[in-house]
Protein backbone atom coordinates (compact mmCIF):
# COMPACT_ATOMS: atom_id res chain seq x y z
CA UNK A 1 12.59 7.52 -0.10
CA UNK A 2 15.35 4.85 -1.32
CA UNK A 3 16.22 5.00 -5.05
CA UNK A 4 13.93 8.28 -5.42
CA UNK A 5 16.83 10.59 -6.13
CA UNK A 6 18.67 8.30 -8.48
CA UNK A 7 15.39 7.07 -10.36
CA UNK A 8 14.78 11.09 -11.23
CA UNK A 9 18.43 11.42 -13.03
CA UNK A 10 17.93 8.48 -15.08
CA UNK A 11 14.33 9.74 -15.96
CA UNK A 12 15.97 12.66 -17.12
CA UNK A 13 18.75 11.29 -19.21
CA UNK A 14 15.89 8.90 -20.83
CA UNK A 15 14.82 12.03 -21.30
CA UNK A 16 17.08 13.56 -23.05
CA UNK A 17 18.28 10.75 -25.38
CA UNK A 18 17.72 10.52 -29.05
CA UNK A 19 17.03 8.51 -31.59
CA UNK A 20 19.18 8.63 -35.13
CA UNK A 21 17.89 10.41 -37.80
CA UNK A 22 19.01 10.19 -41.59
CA UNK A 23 20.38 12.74 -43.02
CA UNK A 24 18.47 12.31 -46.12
CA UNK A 25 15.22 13.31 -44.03
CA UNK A 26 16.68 16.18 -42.32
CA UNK A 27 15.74 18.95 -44.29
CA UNK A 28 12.30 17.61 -45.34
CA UNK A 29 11.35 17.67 -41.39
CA UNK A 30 12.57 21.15 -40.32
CA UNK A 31 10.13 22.16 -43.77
CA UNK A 32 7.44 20.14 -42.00
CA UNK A 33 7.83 21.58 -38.58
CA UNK A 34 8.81 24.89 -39.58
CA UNK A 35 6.88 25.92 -42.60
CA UNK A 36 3.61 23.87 -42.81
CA UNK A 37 1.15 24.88 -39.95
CA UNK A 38 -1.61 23.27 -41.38
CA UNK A 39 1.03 20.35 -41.43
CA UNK A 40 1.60 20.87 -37.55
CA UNK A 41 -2.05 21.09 -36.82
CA UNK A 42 -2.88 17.78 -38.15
CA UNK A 43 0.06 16.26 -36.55
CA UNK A 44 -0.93 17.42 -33.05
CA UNK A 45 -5.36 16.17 -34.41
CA UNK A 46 -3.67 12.71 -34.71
CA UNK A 47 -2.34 12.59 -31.23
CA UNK A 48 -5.27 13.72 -29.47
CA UNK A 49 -7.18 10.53 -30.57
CA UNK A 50 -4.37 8.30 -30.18
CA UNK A 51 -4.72 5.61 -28.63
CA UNK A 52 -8.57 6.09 -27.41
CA UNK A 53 -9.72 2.73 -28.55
CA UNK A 54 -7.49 0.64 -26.03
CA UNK A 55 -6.87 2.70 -22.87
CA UNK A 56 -6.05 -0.67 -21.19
CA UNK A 57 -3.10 -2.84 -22.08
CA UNK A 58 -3.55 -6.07 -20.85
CA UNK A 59 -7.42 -7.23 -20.37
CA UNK A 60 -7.75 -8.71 -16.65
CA UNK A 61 -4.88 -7.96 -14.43
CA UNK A 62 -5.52 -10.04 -11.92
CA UNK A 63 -6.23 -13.10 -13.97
CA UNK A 64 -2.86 -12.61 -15.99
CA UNK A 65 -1.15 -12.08 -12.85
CA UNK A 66 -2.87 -15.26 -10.66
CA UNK A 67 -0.30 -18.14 -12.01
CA UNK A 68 2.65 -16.21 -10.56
CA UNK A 69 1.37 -14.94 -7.30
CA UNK A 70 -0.44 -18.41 -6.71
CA UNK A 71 3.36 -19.89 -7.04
CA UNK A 72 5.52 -18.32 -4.36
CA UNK A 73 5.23 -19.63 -1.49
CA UNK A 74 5.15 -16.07 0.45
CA UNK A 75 2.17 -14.77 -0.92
CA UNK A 76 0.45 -17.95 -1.11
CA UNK A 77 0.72 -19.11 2.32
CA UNK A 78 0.73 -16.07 4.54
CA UNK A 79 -2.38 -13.80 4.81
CA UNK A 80 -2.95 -10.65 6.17
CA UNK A 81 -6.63 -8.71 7.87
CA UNK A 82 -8.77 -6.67 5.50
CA UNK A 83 -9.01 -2.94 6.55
CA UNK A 84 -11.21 -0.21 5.22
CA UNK A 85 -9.35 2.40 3.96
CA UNK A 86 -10.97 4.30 6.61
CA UNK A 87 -9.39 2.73 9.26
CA UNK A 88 -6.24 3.06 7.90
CA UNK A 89 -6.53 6.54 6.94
CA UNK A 90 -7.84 7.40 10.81
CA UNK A 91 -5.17 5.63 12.33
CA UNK A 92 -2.25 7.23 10.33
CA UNK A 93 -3.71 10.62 9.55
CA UNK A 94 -1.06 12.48 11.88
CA UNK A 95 1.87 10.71 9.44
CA UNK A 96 0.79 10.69 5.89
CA UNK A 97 0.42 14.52 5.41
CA UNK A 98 4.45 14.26 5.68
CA UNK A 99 4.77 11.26 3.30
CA UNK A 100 3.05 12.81 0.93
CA UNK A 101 4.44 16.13 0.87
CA UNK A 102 7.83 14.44 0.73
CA UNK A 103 6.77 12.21 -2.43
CA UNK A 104 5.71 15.71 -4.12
CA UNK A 105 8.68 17.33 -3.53
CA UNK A 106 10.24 14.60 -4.77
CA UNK A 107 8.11 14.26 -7.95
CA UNK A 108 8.02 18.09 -8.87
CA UNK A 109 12.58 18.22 -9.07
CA UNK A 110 12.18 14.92 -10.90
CA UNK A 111 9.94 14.50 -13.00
CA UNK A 112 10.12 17.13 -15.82
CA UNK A 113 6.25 16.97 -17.19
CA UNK A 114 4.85 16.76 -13.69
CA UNK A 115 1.83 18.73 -12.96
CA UNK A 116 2.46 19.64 -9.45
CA UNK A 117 -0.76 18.42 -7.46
CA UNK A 118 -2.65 22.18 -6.23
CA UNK A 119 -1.89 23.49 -2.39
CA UNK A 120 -5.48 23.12 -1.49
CA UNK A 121 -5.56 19.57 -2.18
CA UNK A 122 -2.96 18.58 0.06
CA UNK A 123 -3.68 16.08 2.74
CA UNK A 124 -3.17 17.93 6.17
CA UNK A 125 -2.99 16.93 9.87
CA UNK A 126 -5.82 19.72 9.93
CA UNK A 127 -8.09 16.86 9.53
CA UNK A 128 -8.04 15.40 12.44
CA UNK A 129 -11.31 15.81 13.18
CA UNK A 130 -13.11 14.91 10.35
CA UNK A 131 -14.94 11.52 9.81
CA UNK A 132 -13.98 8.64 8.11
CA UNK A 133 -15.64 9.24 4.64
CA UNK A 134 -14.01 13.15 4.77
CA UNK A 135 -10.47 11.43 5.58
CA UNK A 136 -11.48 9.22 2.63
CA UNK A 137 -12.20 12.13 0.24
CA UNK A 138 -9.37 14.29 1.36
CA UNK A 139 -6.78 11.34 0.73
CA UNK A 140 -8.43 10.62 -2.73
CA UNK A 141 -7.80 14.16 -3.84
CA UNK A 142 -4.15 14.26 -2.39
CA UNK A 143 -3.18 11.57 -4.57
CA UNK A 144 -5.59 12.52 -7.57
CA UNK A 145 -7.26 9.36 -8.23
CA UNK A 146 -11.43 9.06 -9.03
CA UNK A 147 -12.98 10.14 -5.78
CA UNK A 148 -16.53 8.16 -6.77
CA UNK A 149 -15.04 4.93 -6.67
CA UNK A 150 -16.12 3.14 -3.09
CA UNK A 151 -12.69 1.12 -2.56
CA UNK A 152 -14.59 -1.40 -1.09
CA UNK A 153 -12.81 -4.75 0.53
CA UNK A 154 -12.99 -7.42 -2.03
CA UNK A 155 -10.81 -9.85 -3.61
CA UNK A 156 -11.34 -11.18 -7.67
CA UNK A 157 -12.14 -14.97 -7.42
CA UNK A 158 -9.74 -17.49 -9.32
CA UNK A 159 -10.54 -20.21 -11.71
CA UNK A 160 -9.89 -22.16 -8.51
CA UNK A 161 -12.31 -20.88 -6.35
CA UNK A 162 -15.33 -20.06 -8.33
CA UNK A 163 -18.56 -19.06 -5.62
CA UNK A 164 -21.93 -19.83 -5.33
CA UNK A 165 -24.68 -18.47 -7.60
CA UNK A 166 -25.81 -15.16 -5.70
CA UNK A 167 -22.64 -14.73 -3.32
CA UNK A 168 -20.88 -12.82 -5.57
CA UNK A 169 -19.77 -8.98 -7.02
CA UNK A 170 -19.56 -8.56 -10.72
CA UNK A 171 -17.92 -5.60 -12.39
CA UNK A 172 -20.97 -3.42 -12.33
CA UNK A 173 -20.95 -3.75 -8.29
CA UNK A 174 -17.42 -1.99 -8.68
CA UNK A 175 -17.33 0.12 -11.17
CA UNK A 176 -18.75 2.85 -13.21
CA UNK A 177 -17.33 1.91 -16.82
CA UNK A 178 -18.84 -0.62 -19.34
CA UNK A 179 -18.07 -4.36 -18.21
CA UNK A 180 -15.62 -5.57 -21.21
CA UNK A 181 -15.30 -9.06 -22.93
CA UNK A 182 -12.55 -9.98 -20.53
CA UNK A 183 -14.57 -9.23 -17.31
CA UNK A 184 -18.04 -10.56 -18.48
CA UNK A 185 -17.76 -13.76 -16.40
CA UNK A 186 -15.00 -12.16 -13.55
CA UNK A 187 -16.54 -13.00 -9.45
CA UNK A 188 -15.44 -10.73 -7.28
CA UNK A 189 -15.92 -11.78 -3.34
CA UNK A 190 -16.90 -9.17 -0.96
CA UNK A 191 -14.83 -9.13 2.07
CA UNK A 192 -15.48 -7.75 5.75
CA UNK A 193 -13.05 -6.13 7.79
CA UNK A 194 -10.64 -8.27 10.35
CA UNK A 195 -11.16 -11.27 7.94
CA UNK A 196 -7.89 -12.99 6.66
CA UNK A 197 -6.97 -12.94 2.81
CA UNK A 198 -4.50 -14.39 1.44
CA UNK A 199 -1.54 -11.74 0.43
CA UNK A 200 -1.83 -13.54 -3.67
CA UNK A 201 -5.23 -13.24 -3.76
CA UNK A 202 -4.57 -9.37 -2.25
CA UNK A 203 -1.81 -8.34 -4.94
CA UNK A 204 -3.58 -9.95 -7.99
CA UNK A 205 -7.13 -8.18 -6.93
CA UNK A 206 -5.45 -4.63 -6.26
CA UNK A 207 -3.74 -5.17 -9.85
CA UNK A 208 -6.64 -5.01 -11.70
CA UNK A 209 -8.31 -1.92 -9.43
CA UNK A 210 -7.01 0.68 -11.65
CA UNK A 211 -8.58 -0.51 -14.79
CA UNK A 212 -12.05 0.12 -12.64
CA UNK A 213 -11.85 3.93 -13.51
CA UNK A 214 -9.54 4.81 -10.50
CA UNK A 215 -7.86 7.03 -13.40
CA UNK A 216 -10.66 8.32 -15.35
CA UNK A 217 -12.07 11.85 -15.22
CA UNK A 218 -8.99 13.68 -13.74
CA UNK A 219 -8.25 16.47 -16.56
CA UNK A 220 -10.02 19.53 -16.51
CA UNK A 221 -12.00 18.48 -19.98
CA UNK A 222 -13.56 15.44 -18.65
CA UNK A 223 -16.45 17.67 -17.55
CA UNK A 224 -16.13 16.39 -13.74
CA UNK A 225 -15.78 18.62 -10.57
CA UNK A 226 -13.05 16.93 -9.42
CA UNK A 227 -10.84 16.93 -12.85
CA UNK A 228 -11.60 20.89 -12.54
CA UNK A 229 -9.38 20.68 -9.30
CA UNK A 230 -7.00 17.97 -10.06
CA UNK A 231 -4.61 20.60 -11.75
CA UNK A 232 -3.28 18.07 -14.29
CA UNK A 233 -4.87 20.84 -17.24
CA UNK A 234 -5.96 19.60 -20.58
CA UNK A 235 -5.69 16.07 -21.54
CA UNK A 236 -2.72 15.96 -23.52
CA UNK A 237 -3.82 12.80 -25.40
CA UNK A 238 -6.25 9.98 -25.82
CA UNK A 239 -9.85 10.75 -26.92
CA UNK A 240 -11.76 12.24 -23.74
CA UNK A 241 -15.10 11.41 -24.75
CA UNK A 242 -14.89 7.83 -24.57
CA UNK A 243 -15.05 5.75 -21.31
CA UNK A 244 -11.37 4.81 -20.97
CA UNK A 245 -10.15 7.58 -23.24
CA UNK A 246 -9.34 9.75 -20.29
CA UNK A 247 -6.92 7.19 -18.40
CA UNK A 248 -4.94 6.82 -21.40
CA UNK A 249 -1.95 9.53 -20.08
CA UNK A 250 -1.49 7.23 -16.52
CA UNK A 251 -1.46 4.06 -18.47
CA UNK A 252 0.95 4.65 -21.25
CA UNK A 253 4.67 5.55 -20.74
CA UNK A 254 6.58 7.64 -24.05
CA UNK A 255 9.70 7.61 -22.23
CA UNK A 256 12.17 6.98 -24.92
CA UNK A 257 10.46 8.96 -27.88
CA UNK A 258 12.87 10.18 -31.12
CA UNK A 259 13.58 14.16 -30.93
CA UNK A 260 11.54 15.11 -33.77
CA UNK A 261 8.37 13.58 -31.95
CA UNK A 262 8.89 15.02 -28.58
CA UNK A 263 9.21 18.18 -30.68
CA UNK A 264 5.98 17.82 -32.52
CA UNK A 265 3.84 16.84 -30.24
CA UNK A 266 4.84 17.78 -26.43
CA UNK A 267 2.06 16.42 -24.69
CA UNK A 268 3.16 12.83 -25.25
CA UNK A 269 5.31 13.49 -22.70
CA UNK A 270 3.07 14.19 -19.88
CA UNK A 271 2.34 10.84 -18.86
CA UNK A 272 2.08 9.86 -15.39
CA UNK A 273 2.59 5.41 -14.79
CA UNK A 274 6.15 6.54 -13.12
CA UNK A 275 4.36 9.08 -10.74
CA UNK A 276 1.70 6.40 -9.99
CA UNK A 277 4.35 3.78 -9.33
CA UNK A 278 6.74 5.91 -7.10
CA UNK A 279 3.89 6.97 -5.16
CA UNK A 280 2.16 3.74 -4.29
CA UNK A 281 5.56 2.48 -3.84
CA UNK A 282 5.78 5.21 -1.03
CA UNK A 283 2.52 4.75 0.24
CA UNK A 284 2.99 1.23 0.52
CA UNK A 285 6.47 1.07 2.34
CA UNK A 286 5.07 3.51 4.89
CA UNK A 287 1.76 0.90 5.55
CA UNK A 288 4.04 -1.83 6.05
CA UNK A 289 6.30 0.70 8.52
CA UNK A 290 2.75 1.67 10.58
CA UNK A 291 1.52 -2.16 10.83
CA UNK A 292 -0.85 -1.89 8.38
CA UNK A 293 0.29 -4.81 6.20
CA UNK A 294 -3.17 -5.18 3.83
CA UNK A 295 -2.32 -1.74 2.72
CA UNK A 296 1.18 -2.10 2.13
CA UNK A 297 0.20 -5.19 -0.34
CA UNK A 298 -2.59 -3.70 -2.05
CA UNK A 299 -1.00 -0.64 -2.87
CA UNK A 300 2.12 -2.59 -4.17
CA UNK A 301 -0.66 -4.19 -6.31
CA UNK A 302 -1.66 -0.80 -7.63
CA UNK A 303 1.51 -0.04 -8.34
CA UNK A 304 2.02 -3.41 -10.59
CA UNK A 305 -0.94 -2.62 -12.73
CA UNK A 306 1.28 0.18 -14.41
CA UNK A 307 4.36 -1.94 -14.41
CA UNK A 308 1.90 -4.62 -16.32
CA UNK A 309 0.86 -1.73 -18.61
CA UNK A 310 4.38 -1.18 -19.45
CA UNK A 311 5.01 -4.68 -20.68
CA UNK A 312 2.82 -3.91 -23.38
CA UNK A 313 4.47 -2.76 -26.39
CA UNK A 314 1.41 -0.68 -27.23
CA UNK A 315 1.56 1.45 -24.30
CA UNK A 316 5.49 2.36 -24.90
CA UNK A 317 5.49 3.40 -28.79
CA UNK A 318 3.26 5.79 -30.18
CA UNK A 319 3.45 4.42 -33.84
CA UNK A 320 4.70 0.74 -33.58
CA UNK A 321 6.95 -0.17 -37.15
CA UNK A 322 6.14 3.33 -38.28
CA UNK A 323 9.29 5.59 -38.27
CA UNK A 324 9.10 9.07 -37.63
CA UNK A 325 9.52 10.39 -41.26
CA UNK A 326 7.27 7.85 -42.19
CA UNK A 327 5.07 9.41 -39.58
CA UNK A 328 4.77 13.05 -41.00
CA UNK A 329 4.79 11.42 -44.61
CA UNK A 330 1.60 10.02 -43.57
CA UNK A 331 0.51 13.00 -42.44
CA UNK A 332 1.44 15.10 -45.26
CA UNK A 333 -0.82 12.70 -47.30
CA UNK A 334 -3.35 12.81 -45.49
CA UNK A 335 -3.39 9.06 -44.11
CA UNK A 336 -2.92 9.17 -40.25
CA UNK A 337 -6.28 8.02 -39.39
CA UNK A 338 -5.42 4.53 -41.24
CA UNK A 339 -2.56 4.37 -39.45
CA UNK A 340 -4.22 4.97 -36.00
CA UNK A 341 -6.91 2.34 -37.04
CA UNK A 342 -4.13 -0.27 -38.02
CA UNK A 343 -2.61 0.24 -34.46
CA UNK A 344 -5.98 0.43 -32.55
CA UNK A 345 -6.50 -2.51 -34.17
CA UNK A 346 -3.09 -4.74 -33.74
CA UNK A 347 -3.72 -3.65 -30.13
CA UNK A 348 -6.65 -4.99 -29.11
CA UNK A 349 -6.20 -8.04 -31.33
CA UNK A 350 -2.95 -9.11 -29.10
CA UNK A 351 -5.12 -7.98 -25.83
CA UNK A 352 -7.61 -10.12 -27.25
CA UNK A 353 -5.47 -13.06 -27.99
CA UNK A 354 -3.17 -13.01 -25.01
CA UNK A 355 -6.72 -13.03 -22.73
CA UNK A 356 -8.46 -15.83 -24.76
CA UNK A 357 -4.83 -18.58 -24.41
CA UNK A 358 -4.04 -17.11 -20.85
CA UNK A 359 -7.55 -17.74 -19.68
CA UNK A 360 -8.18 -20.89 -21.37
CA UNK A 361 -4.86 -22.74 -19.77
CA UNK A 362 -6.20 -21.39 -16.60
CA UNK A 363 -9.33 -22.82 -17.06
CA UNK A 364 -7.81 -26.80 -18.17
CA UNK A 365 -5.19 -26.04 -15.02
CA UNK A 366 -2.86 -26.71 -17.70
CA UNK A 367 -0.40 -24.49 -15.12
CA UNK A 368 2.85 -26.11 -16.34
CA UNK A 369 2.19 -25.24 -19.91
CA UNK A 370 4.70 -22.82 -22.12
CA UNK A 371 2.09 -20.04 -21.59
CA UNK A 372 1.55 -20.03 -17.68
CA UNK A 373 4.79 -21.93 -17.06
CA UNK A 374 6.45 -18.33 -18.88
CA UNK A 375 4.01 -16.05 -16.15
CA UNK A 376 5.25 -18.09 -13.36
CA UNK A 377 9.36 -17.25 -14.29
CA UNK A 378 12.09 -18.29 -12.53
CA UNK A 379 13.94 -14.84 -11.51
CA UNK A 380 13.14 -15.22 -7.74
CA UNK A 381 16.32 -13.23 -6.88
CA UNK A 382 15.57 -9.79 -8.73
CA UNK A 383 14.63 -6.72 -7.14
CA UNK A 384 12.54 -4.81 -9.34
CA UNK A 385 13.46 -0.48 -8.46
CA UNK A 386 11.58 2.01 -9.43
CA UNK A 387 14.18 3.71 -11.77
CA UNK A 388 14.08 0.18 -13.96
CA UNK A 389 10.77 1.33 -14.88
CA UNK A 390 13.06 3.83 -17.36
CA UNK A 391 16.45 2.04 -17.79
CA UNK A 392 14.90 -1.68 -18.22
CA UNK A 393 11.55 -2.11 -18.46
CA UNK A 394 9.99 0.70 -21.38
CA UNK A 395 13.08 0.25 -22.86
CA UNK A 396 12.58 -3.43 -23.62
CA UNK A 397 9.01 -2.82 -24.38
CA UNK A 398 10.05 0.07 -27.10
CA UNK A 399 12.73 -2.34 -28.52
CA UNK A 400 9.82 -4.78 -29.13
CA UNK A 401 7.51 -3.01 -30.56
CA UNK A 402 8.26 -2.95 -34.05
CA UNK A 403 8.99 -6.56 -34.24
CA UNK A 404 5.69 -7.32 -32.45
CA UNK A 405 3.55 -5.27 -34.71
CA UNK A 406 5.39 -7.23 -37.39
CA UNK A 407 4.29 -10.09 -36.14
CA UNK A 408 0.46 -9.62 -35.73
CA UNK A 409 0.48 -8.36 -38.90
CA UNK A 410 1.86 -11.51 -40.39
CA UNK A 411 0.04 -14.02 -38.70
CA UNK A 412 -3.54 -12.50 -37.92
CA UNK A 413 -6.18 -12.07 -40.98
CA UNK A 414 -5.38 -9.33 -42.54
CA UNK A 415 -8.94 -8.10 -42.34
CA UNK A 416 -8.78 -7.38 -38.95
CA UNK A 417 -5.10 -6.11 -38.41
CA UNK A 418 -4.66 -4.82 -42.36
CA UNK A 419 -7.87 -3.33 -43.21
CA UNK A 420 -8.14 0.49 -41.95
CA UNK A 421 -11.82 0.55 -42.53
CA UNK A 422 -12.06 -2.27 -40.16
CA UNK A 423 -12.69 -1.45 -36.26
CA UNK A 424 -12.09 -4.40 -33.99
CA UNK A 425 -12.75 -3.44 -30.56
CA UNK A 426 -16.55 -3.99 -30.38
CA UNK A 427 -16.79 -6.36 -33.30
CA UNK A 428 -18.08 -9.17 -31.54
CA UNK A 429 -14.96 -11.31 -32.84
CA UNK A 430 -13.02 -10.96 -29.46
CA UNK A 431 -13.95 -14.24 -28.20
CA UNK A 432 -13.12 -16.06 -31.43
CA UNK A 433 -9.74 -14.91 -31.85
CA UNK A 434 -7.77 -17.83 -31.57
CA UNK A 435 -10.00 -19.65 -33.78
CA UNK A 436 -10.34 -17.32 -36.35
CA UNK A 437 -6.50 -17.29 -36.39
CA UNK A 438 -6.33 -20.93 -37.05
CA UNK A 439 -8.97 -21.12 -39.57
CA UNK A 440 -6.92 -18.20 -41.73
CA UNK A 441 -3.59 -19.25 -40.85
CA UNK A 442 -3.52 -23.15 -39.02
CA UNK A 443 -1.33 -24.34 -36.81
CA UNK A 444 2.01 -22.29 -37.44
CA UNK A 445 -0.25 -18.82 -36.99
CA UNK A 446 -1.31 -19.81 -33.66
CA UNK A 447 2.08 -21.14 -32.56
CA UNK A 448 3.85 -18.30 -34.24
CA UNK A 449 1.02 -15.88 -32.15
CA UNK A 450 1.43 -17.77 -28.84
CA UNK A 451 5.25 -17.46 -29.51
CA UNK A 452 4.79 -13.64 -29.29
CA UNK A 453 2.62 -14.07 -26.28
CA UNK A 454 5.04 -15.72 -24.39
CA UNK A 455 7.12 -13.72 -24.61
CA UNK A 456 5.43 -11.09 -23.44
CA UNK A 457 4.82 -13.15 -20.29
CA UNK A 458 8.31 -13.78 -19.53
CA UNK A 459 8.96 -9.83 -20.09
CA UNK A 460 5.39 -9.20 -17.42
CA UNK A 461 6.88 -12.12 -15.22
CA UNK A 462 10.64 -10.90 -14.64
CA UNK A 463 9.18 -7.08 -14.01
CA UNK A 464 6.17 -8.54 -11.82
CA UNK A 465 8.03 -10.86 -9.76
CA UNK A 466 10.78 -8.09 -9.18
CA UNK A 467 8.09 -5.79 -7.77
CA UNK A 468 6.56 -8.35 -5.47
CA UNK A 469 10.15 -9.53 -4.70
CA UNK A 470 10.27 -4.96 -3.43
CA UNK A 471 7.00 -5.80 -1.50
CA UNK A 472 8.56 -8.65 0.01
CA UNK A 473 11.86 -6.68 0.81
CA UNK A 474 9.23 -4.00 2.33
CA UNK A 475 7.52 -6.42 4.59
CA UNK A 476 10.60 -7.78 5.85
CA UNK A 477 12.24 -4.76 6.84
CA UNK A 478 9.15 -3.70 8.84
CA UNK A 479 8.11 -6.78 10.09
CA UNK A 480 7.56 -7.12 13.50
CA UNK A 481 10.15 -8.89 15.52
């Protein structure tokens, strides 16, 4: 369980930091807090639909991902035999019981907004008799993801390998959720158990998985049987009515909110990407130490999804540019739902626009251009550990925020970024984007917009690489001699 014990002391002292407050405000905000109720109420309205535009942070994982994985050597070259979860479940069932219960130990002295997974869920050597799609289910529930996903073997297809008409999975074939703009044209390639994939095309694929709905339904309002179970309680924000509203708490990380805002509104703080990390860290070390090497990688690429999320500046801030008295100002006027639509809308507009230049390079092979040429980074030495989630990586991603916002705001029309009457995810304008930025702005608004998406890339690259660089370290160490 290396850095486990360490990564939980730093989580706390993130924790427990501050932010500076003026002195000016002071008294204004213990009124606020103390006196207004109706003040209170509102405050804690706002947070509940935070946010439940743009559950996702980056559109296409596995695309985004592609130009690094397809450029170290490792990953590209070697390859490793598909295995149903299933199998691997069946073979290790007499081991994992331990694993797990040593991962929830570890996550309930931790992590201090954990919701301790129920007794009854626990995965137990008691099922050694049970078949393969029981093991399945029982291991689904342990780690409390969406048991009515299939899990299938598959990889996503590149812009290098594109298949034949009819010997292919879309999204539909995988998922439950609406397909998206980004995943419209996405081939997936079924693949049969024994056969060899290569460990890229394994880690990019599994990155993406969690956007499928592996995280949707699991709080006790989502009106399923399962989030009845889960024991993870009320959703503590994101709008749980709409398709990807539910995942919102597993794909955002509030680790370095101001006092006054952990104060107001508590359940920003239950968010779980650092439980979901740690764990498929766990799982995956423990694949690799059983000989069950397509498991170690494609958990590892589970894992990354969240450390992708985190890159996002979106998923770190609650209010990008919008201090906290300015905050309950809004509120006291009445005026939080234009500043949710602003930020719902700035959000999608970068996902948008960061999808539209990343995909298009892809698709010229332009792979030594500023855009890819900043995914593939340079950082081959760095480790990435799982308490850098706290200390490095939302940290960096909070920093940004504010300037980011800034940013979009300056150099995307204003009707779509400005205009809080304006709703941009579904508007049809998705594809345009980069267009539509050029016509209102020309030349300097695109370079001044790909500017901000690179570097965003080089902030996904140095995190992504470390991780693989940890799945690389994890391979090694078990590696058969």
């Amino acid at each position: 369980m290396d850095a486990f014990g360490q990564e939980g002391k730093m989580f706390q002292k993130c924790q427990g930091s501050s932010l500076n407050t003026t002195q000016n405000h002071v008294s204004v905000i213990r009124c606020l807090l103390d006196g207004c109720s109706r003040v209170r109420v509102t405050w804690l309205s706002w947070c509940l639909v935070l946010f439940s535009a743009n559950a996702m942070a980056w559109s296409d994982h596995a695309t985004l991902l592609w130009p690094l994985v397809r450029s170290v050597p490792q990953l590209q070259s070697a390859t490793v035999a598909a295995e149903e979860l299933s199998s691997f479940l069946d073979a290790e069932k007499d081991g994992l019981p331990a694993v797990l219960a040593e991962h929830e130990d570890w996550a309930r002295q931790s992590l201090p907004h954990f919701s301790p997974t129920p007794t009854e869920l626990a995965f137990s050597k008691g099922g050694a008799n049970q078949q393969s799609d029981q093991l399945r289910v029982a291991f689904l529930n342990a780690i409390r993801v969406n048991p009515e996903l299939a899990y299938p073997l598959y990889r996503q297809r590149t812009v290098e390998d594109r298949a034949p008409l009819g010997s292919q999975w879309l999204w539909q074939d995988l998922s439950f959720l609406s397909v998206g703009t980004s995943h419209v044209a996405v081939e997936y390639q079924p693949l049969s158990a024994g056969v060899q994939v290569a460990i890229a095309h394994v880690v990019a694929t599994a990155s993406d998985e969690p956007d499928l709905g592996m995280d949707i339904g699991l709080f006790v309002n989502n009106g399923t049987e399962f989030g009845r179970r889960y024991g993870f309680g009320q959703q503590p924000f994101g709008n749980p009515n709409l398709d990807y509203g539910s995942q919102a708490p597993f794909h955002m990380g509030f680790y370095h909110l101001d006092w006054l805002t952990r104060a107001a509104q508590p359940g920003l703080l239950q968010t779980y990407p650092l439980w979901r990390i740690s764990l498929y860290d766990r799982l995956a070390q423990f694949a690799f130490e059983t000989g069950h090497d397509y498991w170690g990688w494609r958990f590892m690429g589970w894992a990354l999804h969240y450390i992708g999320d985190l890159t996002q500046p979106y998923h770190t801030v609650p209010l990008p540019g919008v201090t906290t008295p300015e905050a309950l100002w809004l509120v006291v006027q009445g005026r939080t739902g234009e500043a949710i639509q602003l930020v719902s809308n700035r959000h999608g507009v970068l996902e948008s626009y960061q999808y539209q230049r990343v995909q298009t390079a892809q698709e010229s092979r332009y792979w030594e251009g500023p855009l890819l040429s900043a995914i593939t980074g340079v950082d081959a030495g760095h480790q990435l550990h799982p308490e850098e989630v706290l200390t490095q990586l939302t940290k960096e991603s909070a920093d940004e925020a504010a300037n980011l916002d800034a940013a979009i705001e300056r150099w995307v029309p204003a009707r779509f970024v400005s205009d809080p009457e304006f709703e941009w995810t579904g508007s049809g304008y998705e594809p345009d984007v980069v267009d539509l930025v050029a016509q209102d702005g020309g030349d300097s608004a695109v370079d001044a917009l790909d500017e901000v998406v690179k570097q965003r890339m080089v902030q996904f690259s140095h995190f992504a690489r470390g991780w693989i660089n940890r799945g690389l370290a994890h391979a090694a160490r078990f590696e058969k001699k």
